[in-house]
N, C-alpha and C. Protein backbone atom coordinates (compact mmCIF):
# COMPACT_ATOMS: atom_id res chain seq x y z
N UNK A 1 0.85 -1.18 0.00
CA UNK A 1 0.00 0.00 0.00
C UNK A 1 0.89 1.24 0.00
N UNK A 2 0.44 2.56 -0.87
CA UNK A 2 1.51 3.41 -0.92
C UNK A 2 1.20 4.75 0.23
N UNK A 3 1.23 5.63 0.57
CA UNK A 3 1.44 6.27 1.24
C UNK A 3 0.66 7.14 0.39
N UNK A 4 -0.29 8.31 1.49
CA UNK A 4 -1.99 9.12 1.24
C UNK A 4 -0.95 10.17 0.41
N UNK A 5 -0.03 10.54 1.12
CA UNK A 5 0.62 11.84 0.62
C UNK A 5 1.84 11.71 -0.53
N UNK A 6 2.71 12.77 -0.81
CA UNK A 6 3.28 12.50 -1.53
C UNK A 6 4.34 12.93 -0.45
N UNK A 7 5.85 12.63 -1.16
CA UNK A 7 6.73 12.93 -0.37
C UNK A 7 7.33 14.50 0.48
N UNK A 8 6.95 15.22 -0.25
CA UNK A 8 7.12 16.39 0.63
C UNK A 8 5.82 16.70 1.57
N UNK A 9 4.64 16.21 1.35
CA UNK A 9 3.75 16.58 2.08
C UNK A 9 3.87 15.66 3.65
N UNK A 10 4.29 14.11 3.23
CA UNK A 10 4.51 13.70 4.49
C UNK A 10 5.79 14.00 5.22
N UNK A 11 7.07 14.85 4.44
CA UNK A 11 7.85 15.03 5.12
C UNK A 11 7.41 16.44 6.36
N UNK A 12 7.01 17.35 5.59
CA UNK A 12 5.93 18.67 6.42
C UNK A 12 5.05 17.97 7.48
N UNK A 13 4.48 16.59 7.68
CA UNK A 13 3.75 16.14 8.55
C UNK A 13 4.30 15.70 9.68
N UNK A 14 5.50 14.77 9.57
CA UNK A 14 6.70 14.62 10.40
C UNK A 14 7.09 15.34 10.69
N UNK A 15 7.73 16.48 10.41
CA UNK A 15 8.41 17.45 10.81
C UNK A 15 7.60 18.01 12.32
N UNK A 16 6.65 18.33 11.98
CA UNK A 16 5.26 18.58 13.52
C UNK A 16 5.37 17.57 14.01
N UNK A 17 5.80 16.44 14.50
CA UNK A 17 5.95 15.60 15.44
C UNK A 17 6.38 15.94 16.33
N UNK A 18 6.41 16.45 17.66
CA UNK A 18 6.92 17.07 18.41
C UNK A 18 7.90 15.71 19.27
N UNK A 19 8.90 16.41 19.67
CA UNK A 19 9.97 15.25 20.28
C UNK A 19 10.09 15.76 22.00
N UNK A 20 9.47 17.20 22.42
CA UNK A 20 9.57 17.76 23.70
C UNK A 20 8.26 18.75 23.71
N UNK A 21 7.83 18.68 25.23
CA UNK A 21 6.82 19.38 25.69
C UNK A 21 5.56 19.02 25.27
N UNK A 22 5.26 17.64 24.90
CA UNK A 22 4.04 16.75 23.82
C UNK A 22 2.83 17.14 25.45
N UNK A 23 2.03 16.67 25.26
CA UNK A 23 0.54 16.69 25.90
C UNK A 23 0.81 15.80 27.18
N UNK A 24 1.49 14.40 26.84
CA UNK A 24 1.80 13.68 28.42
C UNK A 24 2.81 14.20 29.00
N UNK A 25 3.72 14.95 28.68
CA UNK A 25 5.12 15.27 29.47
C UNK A 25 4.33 16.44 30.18
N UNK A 26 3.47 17.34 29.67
CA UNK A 26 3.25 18.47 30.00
C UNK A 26 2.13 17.84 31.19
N UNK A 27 1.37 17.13 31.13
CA UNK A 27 0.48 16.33 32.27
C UNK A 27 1.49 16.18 33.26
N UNK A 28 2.59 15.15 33.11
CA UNK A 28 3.58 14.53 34.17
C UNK A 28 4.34 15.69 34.50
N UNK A 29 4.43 16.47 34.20
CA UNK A 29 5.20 17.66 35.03
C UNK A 29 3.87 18.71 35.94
N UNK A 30 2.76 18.90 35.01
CA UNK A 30 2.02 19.50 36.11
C UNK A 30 1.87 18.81 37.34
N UNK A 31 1.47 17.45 37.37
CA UNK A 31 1.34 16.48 38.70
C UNK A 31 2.28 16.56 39.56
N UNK A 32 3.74 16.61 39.17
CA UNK A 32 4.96 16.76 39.91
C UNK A 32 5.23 17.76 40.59
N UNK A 33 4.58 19.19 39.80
CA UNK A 33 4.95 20.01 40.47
C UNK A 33 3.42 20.29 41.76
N UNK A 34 2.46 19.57 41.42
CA UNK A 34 1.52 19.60 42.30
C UNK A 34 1.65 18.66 43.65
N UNK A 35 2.75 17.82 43.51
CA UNK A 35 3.19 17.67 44.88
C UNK A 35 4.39 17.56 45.04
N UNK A 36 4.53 18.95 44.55
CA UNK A 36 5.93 19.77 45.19
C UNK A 36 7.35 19.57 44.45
N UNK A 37 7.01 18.69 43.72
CA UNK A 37 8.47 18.36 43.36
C UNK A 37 9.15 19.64 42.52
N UNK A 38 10.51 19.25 42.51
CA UNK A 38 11.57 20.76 41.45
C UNK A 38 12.20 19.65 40.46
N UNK A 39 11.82 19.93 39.55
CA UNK A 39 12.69 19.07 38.62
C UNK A 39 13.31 19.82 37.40
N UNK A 40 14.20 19.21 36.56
CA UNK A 40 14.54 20.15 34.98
C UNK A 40 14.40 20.00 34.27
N UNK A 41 14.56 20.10 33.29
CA UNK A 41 13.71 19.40 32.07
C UNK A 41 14.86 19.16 30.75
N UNK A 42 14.92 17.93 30.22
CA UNK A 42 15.79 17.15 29.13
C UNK A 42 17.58 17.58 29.69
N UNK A 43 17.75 17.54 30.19
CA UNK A 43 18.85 17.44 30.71
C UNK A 43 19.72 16.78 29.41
N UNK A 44 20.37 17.37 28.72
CA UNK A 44 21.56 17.23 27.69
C UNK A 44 23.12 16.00 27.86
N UNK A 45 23.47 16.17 29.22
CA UNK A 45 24.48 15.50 29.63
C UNK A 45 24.39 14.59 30.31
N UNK A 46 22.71 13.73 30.44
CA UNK A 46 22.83 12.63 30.92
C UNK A 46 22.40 11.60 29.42
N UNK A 47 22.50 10.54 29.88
CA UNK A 47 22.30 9.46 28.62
C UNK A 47 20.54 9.58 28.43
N UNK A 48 20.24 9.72 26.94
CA UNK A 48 18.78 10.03 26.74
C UNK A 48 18.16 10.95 26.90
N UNK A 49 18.76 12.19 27.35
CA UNK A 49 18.27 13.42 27.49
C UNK A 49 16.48 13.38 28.26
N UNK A 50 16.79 12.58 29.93
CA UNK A 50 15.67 12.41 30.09
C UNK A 50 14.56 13.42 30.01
N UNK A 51 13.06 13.40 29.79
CA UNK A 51 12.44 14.24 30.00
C UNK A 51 12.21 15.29 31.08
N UNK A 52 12.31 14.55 32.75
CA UNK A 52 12.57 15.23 33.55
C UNK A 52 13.56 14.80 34.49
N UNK A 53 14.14 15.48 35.51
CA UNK A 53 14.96 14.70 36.12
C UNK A 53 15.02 15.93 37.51
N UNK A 54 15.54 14.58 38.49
CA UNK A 54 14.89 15.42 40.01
C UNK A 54 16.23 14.63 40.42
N UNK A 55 17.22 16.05 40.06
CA UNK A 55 18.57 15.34 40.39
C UNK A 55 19.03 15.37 42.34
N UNK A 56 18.21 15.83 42.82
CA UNK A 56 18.61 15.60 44.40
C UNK A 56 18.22 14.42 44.83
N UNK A 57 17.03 13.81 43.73
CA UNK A 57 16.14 12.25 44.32
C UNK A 57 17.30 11.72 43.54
N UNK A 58 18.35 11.82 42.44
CA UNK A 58 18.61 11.28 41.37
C UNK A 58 17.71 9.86 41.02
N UNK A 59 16.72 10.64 40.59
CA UNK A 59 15.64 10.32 39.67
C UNK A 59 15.38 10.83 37.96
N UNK A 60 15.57 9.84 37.53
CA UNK A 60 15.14 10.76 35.67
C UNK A 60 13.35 9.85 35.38
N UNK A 61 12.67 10.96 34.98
CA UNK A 61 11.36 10.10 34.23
C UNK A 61 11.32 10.26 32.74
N UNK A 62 10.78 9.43 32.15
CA UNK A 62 10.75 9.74 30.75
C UNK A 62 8.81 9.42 31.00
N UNK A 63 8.49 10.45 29.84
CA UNK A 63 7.23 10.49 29.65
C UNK A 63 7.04 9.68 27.98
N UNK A 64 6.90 8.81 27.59
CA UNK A 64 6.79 7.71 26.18
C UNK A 64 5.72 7.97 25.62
N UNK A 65 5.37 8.20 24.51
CA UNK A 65 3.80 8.24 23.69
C UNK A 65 4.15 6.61 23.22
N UNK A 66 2.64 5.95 23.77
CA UNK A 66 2.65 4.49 23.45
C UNK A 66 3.41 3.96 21.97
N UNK A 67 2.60 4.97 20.99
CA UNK A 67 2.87 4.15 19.68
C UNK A 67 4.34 4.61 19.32
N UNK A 68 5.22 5.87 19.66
CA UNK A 68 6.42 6.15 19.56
C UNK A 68 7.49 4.91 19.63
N UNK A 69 7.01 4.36 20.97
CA UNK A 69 8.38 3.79 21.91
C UNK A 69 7.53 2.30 21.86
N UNK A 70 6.59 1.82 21.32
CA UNK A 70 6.43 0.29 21.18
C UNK A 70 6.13 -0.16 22.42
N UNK A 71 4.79 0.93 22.85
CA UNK A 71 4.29 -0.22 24.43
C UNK A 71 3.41 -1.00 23.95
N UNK A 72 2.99 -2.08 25.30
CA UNK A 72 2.20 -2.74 24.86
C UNK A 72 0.59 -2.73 24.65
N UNK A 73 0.16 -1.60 24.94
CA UNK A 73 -1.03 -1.71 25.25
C UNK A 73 -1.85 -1.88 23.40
N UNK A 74 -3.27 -1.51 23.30
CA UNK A 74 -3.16 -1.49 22.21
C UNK A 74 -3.07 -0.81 20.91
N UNK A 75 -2.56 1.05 21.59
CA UNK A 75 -2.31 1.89 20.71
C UNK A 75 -0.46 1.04 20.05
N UNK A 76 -0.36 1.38 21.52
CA UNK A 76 1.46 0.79 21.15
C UNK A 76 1.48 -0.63 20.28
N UNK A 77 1.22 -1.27 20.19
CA UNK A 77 1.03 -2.83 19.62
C UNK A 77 0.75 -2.58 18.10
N UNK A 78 0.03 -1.54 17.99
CA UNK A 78 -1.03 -1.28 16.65
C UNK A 78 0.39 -0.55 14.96
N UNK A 79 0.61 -0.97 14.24
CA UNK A 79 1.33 -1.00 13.24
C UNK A 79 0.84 -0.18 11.98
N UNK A 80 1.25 0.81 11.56
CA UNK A 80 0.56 1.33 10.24
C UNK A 80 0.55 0.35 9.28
N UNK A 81 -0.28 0.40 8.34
CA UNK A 81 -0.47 -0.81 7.39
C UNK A 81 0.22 -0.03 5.91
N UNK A 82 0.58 1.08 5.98
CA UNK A 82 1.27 1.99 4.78
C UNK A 82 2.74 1.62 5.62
N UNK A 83 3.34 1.23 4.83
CA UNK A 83 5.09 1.11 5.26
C UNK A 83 5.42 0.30 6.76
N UNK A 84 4.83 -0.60 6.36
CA UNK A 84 4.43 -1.51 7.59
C UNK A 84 6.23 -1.49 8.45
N UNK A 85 6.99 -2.07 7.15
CA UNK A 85 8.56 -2.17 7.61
C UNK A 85 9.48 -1.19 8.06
N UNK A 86 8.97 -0.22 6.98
CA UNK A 86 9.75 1.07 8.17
C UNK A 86 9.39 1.62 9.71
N UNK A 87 8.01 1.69 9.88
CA UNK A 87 7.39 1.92 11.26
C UNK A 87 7.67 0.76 12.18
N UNK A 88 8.19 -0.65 11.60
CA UNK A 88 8.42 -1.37 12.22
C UNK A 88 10.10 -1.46 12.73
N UNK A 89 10.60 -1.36 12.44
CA UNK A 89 11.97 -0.65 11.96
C UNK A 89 12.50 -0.01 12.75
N UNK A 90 11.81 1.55 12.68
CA UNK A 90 11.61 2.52 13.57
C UNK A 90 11.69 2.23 14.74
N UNK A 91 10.25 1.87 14.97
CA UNK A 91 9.88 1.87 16.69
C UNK A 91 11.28 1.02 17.30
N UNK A 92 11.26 -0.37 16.68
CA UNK A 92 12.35 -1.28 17.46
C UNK A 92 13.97 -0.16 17.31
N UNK A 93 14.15 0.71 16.69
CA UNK A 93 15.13 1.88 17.22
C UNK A 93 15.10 2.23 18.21
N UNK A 94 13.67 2.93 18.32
CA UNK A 94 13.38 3.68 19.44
C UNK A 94 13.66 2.44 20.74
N UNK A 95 13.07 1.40 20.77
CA UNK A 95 12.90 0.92 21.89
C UNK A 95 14.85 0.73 22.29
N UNK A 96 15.61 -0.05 21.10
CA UNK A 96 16.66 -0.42 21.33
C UNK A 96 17.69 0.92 22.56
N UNK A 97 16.86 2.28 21.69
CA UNK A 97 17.19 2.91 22.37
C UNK A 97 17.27 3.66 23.64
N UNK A 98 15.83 3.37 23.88
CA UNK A 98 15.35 3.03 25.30
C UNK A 98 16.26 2.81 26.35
N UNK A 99 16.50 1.18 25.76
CA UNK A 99 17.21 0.65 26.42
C UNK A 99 18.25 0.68 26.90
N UNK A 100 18.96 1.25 25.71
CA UNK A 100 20.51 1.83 25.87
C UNK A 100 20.57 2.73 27.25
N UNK A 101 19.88 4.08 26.84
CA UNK A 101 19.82 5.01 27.84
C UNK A 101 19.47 4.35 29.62
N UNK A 102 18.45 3.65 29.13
CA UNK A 102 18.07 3.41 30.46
C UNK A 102 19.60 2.66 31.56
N UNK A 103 19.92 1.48 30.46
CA UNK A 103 21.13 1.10 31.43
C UNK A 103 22.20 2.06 31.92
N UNK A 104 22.31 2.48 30.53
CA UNK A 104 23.66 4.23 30.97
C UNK A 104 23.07 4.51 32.12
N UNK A 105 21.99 4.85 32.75
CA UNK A 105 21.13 5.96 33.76
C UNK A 105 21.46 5.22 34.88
N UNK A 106 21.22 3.73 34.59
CA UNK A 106 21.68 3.16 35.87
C UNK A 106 22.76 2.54 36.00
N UNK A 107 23.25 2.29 35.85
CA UNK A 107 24.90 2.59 35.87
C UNK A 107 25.39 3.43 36.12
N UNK A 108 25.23 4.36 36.04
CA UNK A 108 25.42 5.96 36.50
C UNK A 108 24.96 6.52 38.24
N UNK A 109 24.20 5.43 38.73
CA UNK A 109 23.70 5.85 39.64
C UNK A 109 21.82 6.54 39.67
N UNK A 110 21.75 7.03 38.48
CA UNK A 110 20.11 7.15 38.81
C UNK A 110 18.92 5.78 38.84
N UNK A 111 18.01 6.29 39.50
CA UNK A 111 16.53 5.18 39.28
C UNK A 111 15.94 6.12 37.97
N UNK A 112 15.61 5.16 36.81
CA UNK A 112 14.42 5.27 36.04
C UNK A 112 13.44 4.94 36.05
N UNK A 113 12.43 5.49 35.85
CA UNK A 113 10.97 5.66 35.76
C UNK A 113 10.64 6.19 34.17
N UNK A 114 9.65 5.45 33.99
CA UNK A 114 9.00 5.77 32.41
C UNK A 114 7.73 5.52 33.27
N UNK A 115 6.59 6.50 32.00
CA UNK A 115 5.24 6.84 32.87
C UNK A 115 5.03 6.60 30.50
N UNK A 116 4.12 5.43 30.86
CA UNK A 116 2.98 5.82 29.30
C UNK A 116 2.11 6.45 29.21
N UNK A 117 2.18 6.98 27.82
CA UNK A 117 1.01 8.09 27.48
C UNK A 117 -0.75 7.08 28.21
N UNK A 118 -0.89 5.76 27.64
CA UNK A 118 -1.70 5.01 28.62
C UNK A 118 -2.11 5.07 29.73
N UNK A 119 -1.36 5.40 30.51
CA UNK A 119 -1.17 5.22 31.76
C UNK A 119 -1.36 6.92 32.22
N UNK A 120 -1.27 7.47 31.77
CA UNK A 120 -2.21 9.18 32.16
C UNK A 120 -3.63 9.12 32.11
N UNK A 121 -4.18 8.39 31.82
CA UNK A 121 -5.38 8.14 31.62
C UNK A 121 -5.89 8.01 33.06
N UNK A 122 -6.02 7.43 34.18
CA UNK A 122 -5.86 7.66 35.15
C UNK A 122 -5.06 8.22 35.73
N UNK A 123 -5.37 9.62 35.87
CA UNK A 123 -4.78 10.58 37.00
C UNK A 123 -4.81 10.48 38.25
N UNK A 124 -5.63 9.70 38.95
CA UNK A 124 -5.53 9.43 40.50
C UNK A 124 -4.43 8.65 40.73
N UNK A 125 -4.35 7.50 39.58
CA UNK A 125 -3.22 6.32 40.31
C UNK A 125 -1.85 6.40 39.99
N UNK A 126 -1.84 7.55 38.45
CA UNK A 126 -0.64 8.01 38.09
C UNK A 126 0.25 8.99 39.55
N UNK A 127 -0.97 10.14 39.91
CA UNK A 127 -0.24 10.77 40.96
C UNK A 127 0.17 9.90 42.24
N UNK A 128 -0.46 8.75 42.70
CA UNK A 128 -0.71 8.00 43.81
C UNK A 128 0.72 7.49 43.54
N UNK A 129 1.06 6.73 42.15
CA UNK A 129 2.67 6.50 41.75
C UNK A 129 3.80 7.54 42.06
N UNK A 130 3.05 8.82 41.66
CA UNK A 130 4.22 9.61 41.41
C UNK A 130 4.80 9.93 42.76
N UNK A 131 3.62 9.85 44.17
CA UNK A 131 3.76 10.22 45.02
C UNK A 131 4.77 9.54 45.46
N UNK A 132 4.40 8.12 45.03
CA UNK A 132 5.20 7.14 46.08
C UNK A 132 6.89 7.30 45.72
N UNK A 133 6.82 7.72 44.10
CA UNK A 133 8.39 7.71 43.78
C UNK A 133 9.14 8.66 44.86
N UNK A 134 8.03 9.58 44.85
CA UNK A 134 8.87 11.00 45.67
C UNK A 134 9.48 10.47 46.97
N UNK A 135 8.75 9.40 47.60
CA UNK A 135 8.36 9.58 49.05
C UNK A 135 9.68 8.68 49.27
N UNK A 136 9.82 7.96 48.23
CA UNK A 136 10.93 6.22 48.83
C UNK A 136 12.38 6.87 47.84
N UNK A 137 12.35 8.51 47.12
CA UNK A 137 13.66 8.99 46.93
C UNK A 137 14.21 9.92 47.78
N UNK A 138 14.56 10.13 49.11
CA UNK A 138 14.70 11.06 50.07
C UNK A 138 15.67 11.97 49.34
N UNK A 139 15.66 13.37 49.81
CA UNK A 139 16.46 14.34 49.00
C UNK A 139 17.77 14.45 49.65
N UNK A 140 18.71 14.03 49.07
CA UNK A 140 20.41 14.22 49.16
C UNK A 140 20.26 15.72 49.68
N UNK A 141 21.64 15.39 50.89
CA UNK A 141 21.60 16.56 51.95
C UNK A 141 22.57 17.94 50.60
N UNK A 142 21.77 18.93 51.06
CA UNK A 142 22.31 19.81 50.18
C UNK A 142 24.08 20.19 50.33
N UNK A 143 24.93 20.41 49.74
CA UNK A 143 25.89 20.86 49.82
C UNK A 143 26.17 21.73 51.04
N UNK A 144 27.03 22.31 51.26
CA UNK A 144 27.47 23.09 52.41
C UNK A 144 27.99 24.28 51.49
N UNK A 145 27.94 25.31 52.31
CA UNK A 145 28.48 26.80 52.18
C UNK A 145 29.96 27.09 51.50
N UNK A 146 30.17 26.84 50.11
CA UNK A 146 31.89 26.95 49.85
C UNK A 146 32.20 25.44 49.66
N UNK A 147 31.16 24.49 49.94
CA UNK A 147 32.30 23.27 49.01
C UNK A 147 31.41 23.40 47.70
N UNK A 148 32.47 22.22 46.88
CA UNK A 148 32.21 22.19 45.60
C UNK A 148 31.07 21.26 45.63
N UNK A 149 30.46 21.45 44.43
CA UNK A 149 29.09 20.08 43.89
C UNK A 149 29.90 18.76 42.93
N UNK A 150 31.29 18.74 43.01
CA UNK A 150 31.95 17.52 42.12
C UNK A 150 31.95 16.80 42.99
């Protein structure tokens, strides 16, 4: 099956794919900051440029859109039937890459957390999670007056 558009029109469609600040990241950060948390956002110099990261819990979350990152539910599961092999292709990138990052993160010393676009769908049990992450990462005693943060 060939593809609705032609090639520059689906390249203009991709291009609007947003890769930061999508609809669930922007959910999972309002919740966070609704119980209290300080976090930063894509952090450059850790592996994966997590979405947020609450470096006193050293905690990183990534916020995943199901069908992006190959969850299982049944948006994520679900395969375009136009270029079946490249979207297939794709995603198993994405996930490989996932993966990558995630071990770097821990190895490094942080806990990861991934939250699915799915899984916002309930907002009571998402925050009830988020709470608990907060509660079982106690915050590293702050530095002192004149030492260094290395």
């Amino acid at each position: 099956m060939t593809d609705v558009y032609d090639a520059e029109k689906r390249s203009a469609v991709m291009a609007r794919v947003k890769g930061r600040d999508t609809a669930p990241e922007k959910t999972l950060r309002r919740m966070l900051t609704q119980l209290g948390a300080r976090y930063r956002l894509h952090r450059k110099d850790l592996p994966g440029s997590p979405d947020i990261v609450l470096s006193g819990r050293r905690l990183v979350v990534f916020a995943h859109g199901c069908f992006w990152h190959g969850h299982d539910c049944a948006r994520g599961s679900r395969v375009p039937k136009a270029n079946r092999d490249y979207w297939l292709a794709k995603v198993g990138r994405n996930r490989a890459r996932d993966a990558a990052a995630r071990e770097a993160l821990e190895a490094a010393g942080w806990r990861v957390e991934t939250v699915w676009e799915c899984e916002m769908k309930d907002e009571a049990a998402l925050k009830a999670r988020l709470k608990a992450l907060l509660d079982s990462a106690p915050l590293r005693p702050a530095a002192r007056q004149g030492e260094s943060k290395r």
